[in-house]
Protein backbone atom coordinates (compact mmCIF):
# COMPACT_ATOMS: atom_id res chain seq x y z
CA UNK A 1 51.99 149.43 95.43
CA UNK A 2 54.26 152.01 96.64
CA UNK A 3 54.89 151.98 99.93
CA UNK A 4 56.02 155.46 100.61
CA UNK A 5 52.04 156.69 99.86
CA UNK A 6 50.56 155.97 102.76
CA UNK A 7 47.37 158.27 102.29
CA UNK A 8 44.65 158.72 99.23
CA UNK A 9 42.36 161.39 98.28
CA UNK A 10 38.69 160.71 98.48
CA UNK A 11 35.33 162.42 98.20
CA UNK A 12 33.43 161.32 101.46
CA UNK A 13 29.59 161.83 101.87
CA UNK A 14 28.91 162.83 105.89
CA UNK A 15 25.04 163.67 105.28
CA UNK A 16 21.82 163.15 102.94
CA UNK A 17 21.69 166.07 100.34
CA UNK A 18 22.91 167.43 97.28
CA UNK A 19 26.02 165.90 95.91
CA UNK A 20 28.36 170.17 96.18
CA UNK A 21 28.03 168.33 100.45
CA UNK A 22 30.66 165.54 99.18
CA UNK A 23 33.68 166.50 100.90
CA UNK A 24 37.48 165.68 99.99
CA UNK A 25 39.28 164.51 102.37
CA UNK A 26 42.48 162.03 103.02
CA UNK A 27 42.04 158.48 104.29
CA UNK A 28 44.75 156.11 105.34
CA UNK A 29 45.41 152.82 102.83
CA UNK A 30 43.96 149.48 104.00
CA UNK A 31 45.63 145.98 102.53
CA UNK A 32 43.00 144.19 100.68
CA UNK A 33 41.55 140.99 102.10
CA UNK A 34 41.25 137.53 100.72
CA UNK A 35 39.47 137.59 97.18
CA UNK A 36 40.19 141.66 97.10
CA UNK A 37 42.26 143.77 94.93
CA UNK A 38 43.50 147.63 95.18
CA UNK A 39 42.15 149.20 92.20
CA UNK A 40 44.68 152.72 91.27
CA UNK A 41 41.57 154.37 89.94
CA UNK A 42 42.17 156.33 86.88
CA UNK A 43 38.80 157.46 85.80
CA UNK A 44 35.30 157.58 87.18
CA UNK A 45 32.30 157.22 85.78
CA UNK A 46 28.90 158.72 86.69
CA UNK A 47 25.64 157.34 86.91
CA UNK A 48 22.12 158.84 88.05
CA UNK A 49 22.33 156.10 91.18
CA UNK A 50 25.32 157.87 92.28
CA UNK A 51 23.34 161.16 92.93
CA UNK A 52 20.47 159.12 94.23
CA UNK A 53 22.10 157.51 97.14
CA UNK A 54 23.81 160.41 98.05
CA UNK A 55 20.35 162.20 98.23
CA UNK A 56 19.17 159.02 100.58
CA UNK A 57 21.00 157.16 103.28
CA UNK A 58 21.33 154.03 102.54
CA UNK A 59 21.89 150.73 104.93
CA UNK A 60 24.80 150.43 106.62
CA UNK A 61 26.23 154.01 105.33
CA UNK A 62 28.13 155.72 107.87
CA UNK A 63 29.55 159.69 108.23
CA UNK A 64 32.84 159.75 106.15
CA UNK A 65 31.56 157.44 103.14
CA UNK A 66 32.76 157.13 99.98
CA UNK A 67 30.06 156.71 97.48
CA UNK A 68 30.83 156.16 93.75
CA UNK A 69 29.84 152.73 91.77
CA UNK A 70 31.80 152.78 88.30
CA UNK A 71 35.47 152.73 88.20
CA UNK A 72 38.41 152.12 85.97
CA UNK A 73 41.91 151.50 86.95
CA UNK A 74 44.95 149.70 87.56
CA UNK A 75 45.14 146.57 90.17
CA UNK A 76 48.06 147.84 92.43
CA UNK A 77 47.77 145.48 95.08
CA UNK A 78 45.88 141.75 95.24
CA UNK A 79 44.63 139.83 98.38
CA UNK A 80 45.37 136.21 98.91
CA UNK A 81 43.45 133.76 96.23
CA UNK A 82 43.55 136.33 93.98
CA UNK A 83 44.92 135.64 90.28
CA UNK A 84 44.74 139.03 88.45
CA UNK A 85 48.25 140.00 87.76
CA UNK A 86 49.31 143.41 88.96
CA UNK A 87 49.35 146.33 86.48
CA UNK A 88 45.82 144.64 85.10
CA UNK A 89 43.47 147.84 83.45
CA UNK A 90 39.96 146.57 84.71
CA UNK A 91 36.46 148.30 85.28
CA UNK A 92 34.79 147.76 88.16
CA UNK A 93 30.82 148.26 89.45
CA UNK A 94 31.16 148.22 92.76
CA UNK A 95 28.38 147.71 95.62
CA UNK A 96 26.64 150.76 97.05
CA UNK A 97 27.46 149.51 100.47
CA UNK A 98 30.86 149.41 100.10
CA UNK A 99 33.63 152.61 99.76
CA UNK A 100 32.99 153.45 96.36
CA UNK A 101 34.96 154.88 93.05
CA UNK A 102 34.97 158.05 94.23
CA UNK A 103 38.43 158.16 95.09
CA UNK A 104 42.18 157.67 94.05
CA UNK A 105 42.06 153.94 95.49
CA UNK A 106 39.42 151.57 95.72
CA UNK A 107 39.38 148.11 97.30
CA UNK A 108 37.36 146.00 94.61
CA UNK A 109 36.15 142.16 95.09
CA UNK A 110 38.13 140.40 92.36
CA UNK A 111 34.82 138.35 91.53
CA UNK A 112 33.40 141.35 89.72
CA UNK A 113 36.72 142.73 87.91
CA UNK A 114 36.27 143.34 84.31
CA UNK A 115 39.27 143.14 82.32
CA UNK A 116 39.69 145.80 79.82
CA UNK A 117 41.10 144.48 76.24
CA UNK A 118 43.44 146.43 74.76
CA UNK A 119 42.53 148.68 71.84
CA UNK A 120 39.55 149.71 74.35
CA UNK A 121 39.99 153.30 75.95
CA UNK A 122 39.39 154.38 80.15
CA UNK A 123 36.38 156.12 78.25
CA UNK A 124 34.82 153.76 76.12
CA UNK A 125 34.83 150.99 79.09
CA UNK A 126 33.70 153.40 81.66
CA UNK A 127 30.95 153.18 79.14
CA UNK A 128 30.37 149.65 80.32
CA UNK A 129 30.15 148.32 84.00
CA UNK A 130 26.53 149.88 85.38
CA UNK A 131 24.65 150.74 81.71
CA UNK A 132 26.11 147.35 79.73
CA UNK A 133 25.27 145.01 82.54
CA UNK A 134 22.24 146.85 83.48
CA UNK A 135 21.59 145.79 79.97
CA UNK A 136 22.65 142.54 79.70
CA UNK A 137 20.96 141.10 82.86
CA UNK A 138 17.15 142.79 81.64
CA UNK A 139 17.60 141.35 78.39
CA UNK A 140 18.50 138.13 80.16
CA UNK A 141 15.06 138.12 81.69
CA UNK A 142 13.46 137.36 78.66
CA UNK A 143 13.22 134.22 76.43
CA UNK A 144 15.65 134.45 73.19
CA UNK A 145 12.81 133.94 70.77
CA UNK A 146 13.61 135.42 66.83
CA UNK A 147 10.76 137.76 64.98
CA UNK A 148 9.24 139.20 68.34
CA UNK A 149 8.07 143.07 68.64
CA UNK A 150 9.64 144.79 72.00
CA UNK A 151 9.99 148.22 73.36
CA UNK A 152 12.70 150.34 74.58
CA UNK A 153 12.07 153.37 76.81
CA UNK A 154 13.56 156.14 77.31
CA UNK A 155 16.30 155.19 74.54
CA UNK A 156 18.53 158.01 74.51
CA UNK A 157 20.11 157.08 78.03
CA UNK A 158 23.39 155.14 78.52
CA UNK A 159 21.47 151.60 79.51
CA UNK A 160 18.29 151.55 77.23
CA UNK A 161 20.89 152.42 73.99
CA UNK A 162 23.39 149.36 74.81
CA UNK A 163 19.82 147.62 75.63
CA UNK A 164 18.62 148.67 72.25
CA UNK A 165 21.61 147.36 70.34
CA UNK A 166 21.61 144.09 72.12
CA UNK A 167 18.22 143.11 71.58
CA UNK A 168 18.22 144.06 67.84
CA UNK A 169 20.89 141.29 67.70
CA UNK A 170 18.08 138.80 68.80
CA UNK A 171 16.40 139.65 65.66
CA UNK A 172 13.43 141.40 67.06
CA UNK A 173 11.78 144.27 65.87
CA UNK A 174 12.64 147.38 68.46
CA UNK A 175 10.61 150.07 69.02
CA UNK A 176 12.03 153.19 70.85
CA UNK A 177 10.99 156.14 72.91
CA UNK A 178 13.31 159.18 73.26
CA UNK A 179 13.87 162.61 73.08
CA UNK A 180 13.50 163.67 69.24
CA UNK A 181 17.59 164.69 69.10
CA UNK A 182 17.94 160.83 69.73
CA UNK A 183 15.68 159.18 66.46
CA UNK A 184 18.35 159.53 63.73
CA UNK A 185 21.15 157.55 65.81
CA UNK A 186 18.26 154.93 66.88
CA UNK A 187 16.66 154.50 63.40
CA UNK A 188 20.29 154.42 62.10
CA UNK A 189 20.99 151.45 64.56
CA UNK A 190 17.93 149.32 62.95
CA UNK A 191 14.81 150.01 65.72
CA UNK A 192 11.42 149.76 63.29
CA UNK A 193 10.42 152.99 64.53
CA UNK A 194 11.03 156.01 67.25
CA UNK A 195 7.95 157.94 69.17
CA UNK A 196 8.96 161.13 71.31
CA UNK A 197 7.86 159.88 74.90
CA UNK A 198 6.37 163.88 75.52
CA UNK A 199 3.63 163.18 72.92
CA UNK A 200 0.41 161.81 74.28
CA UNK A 201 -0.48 160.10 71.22
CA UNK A 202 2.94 157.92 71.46
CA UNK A 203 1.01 155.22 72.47
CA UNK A 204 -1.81 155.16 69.58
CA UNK A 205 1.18 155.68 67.41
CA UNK A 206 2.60 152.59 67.85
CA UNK A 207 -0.40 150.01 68.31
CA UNK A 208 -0.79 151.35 64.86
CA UNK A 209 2.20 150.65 63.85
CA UNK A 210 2.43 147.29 65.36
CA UNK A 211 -1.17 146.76 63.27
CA UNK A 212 -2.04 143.16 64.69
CA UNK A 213 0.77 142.11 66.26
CA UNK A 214 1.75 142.75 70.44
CA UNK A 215 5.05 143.60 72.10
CA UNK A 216 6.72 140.77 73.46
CA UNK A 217 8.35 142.76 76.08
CA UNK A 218 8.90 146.11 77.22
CA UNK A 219 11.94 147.30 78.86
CA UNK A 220 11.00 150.49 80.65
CA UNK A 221 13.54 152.82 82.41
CA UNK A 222 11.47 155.23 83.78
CA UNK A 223 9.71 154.40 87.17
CA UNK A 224 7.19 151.76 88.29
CA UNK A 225 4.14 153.96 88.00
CA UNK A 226 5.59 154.46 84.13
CA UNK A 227 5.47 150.58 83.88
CA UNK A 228 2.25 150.10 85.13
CA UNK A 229 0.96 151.85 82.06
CA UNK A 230 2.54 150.39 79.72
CA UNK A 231 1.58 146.68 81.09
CA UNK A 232 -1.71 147.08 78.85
CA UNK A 233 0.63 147.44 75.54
CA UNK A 234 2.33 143.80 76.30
CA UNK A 235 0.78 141.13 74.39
CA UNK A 236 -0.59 137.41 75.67
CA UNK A 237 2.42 135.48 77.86
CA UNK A 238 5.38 138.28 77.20
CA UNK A 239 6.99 140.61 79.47
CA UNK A 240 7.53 143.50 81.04
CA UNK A 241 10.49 144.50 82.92
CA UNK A 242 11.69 147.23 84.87
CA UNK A 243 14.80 148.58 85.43
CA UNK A 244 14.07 151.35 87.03
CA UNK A 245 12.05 150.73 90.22
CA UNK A 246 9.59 147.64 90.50
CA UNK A 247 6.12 146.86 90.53
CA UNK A 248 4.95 145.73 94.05
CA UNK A 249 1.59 144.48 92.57
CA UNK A 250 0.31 143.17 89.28
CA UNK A 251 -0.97 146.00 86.89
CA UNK A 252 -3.26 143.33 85.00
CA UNK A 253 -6.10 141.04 86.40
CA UNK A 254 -5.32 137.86 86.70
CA UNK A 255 -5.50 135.37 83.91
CA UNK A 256 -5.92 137.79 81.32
CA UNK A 257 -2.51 138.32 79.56
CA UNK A 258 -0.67 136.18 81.67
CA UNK A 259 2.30 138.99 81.80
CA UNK A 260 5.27 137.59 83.33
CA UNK A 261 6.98 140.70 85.53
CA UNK A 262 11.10 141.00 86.23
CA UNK A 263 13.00 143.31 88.10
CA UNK A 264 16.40 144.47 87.28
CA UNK A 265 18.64 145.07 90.36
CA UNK A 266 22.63 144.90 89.59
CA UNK A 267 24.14 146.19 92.82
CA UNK A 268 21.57 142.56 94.55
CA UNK A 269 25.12 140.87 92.84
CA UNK A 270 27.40 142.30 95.46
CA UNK A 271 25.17 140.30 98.26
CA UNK A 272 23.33 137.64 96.80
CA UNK A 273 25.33 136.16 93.65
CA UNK A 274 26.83 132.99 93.80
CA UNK A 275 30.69 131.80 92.24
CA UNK A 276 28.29 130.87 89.13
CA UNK A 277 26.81 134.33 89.21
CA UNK A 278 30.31 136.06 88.88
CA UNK A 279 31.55 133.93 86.39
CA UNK A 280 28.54 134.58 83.99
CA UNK A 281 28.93 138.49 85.17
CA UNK A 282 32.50 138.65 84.02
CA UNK A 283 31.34 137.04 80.69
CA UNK A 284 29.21 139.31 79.85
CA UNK A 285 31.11 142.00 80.65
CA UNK A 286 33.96 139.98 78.74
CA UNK A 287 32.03 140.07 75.55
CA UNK A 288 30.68 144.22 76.13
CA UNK A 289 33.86 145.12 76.10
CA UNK A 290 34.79 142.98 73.14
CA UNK A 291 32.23 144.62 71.27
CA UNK A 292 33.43 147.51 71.87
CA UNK A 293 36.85 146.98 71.18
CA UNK A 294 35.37 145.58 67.43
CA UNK A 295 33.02 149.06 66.94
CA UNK A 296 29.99 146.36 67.65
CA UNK A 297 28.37 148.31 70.19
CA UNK A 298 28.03 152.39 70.39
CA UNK A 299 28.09 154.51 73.54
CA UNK A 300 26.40 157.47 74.74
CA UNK A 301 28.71 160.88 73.68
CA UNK A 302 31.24 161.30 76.87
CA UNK A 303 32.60 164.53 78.67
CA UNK A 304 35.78 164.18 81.11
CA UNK A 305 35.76 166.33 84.19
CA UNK A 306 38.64 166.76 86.93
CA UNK A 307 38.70 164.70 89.85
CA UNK A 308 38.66 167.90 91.49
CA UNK A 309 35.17 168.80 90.05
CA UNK A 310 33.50 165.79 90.70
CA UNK A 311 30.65 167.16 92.76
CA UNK A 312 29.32 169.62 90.82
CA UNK A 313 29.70 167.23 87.69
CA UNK A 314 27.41 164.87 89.70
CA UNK A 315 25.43 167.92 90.75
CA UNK A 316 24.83 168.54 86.54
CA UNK A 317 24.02 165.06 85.72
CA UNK A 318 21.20 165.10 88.53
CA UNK A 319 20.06 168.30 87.71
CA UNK A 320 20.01 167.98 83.46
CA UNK A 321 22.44 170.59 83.15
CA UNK A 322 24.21 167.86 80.85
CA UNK A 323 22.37 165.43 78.83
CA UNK A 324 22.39 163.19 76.50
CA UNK A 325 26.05 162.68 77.47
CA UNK A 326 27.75 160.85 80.14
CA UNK A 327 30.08 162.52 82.63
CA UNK A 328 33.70 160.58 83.33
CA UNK A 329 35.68 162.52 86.01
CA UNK A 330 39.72 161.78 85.07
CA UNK A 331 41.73 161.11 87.95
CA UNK A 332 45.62 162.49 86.94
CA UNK A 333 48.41 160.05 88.23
């Protein structure tokens, strides 16, 4: 790294609130520790989590933090044990308790660097760290069994679309709910059929559709309370699983479906996974990123901001001034 730039720009939360309070301000370079690298950032991506913490105050967050969980970037600087040769292009997710992407530099634990292959753009693998592993680890919640009917909500958003594509490469039958502007890309994909979440007869729609047969699982994006209703839909011994929120308590009486419940919760990696945890982390993101690379896998529709704009970009993603799309801030070298 270049030792005559001593300082980096960074947008720095100080309160709980709306993300126009981020505040840009100059911060002095660290060295990175054992196991760490210094990631040159050179885009951002946004995710609704990013406008949620911001709105909270989490653990451990302190005046002057930088928030931001999705990054891509060059490794400028590597702490001892660390292999990754400088000048790597990786995406990052990094932990919400931890200085963030939000900023020119980031210090990043090598464990969760994703290299980026060449032939894949800073926009199609900003695509990838929080939506394709969000993905990856709900779908790895559920036995890999062929000819099994699941659900999808909320399908037209970033994790439930790569979630869509990966299960119908498990040879299951995918059902979808989303926004009507979504069905022609979803049905185009292969999912059996599409119901607009808005209409109260989505439900009837599809146990009709289904005729005898039960989901297997249901991935739901929406909330707890959402996945409580849907628990009734699930069929005997499948699954439901939430990524969004978690059920505290069972929505079913006992012994009567025997529903098997999962949570989904990717920043838990940054202070619970184990060497084994990383390596199948950076496999999966490995093999994303592959597919991407191939035209295997298809992304939501992108927009790139300026760095300079990044809170009220954040601001439109939380507030549905922009949908259907996700929001990459560019950061110019």
């Amino acid at each position: 790294m270049d030792a005559s730039v001593t300082t980096y720009r960074a947008w720095s939360w100080y309160t709980p609130g709306e993300p126009e309070q981020l505040q840009l301000v100059d911060r002095a370079f660290l060295s990175p520790g054992p196991g760490e690298i210094v990631v040159r950032n050179t885009m951002i991506a946004l995710n609704p989590v990013d406008w949620k913490v911001i709105a909270a105050s989490p653990d451990g967050w302190r005046p002057g933090h930088v928030p931001g969980v999705d990054g891509i970037g060059i490794v400028a600087e590597v702490g001892d044990g660390v292999s990754i040769p400088l000048g790597t292009r990786i995406a990052y997710h990094q932990g919400i308790g931890k200085p963030g992407s939000f900023a020119e530099y980031t210090i990043v634990d090598a464990d969760c660097a994703l290299v980026i292959p060449d032939g894949v753009s800073d926009e199609s693998a900003a695509g990838i760290p929080c939506p394709g592993l969000t993905a990856w680890q709900a779908l790895a919640k559920v036995p890999d069994m062929p000819n099994r009917d699941v659900l999808v909500t909320g399908a037209g958003g970033a994790v439930s679309l790569i979630l869509v594509q990966l299960a119908l490469r498990r040879n299951w039958r995918v059902w979808a709910t989303a926004s009507p502007a979504h069905h022609k890309r979803l049905l185009a994909l292969g999912v059996a059929g599409t119901f607009d979440y808005r209409d109260e007869r989505w439900r009837a729609q599809l146990t009709v559709a289904l005729g005898p047969r039960r989901l297997f699982a249901v991935f739901d994006t929406t909330s707890g309370a959402y996945a409580r209703g849907l628990a009734p839909l699930v069929g005997y011994n499948g699954h439901l699983v939430c990524i969004q929120d978690r059920l505290e308590s069972p929505p079913l009486p006992p012994f009567t479906t025997a529903l098997s419940l999962h949570e989904v919760a990717l920043n838990s990696a940054h202070g619970h996974a184990t060497a084994e945890n990383w390596r199948e982390w950076r496999q999966a993101g490995a093999q994303l990123l592959d597919a991407v690379r191939i035209g295997a896998l298809g992304l939501q529709p992108h927009i790139v901001t300026a760095f300079d704009d990044l809170p009220a970009s954040l601001s439109a993603l939380k507030h549905g001034r922009i949908k259907g799309k996700k929001i990459l801030v560019r950061i110019e070298a």
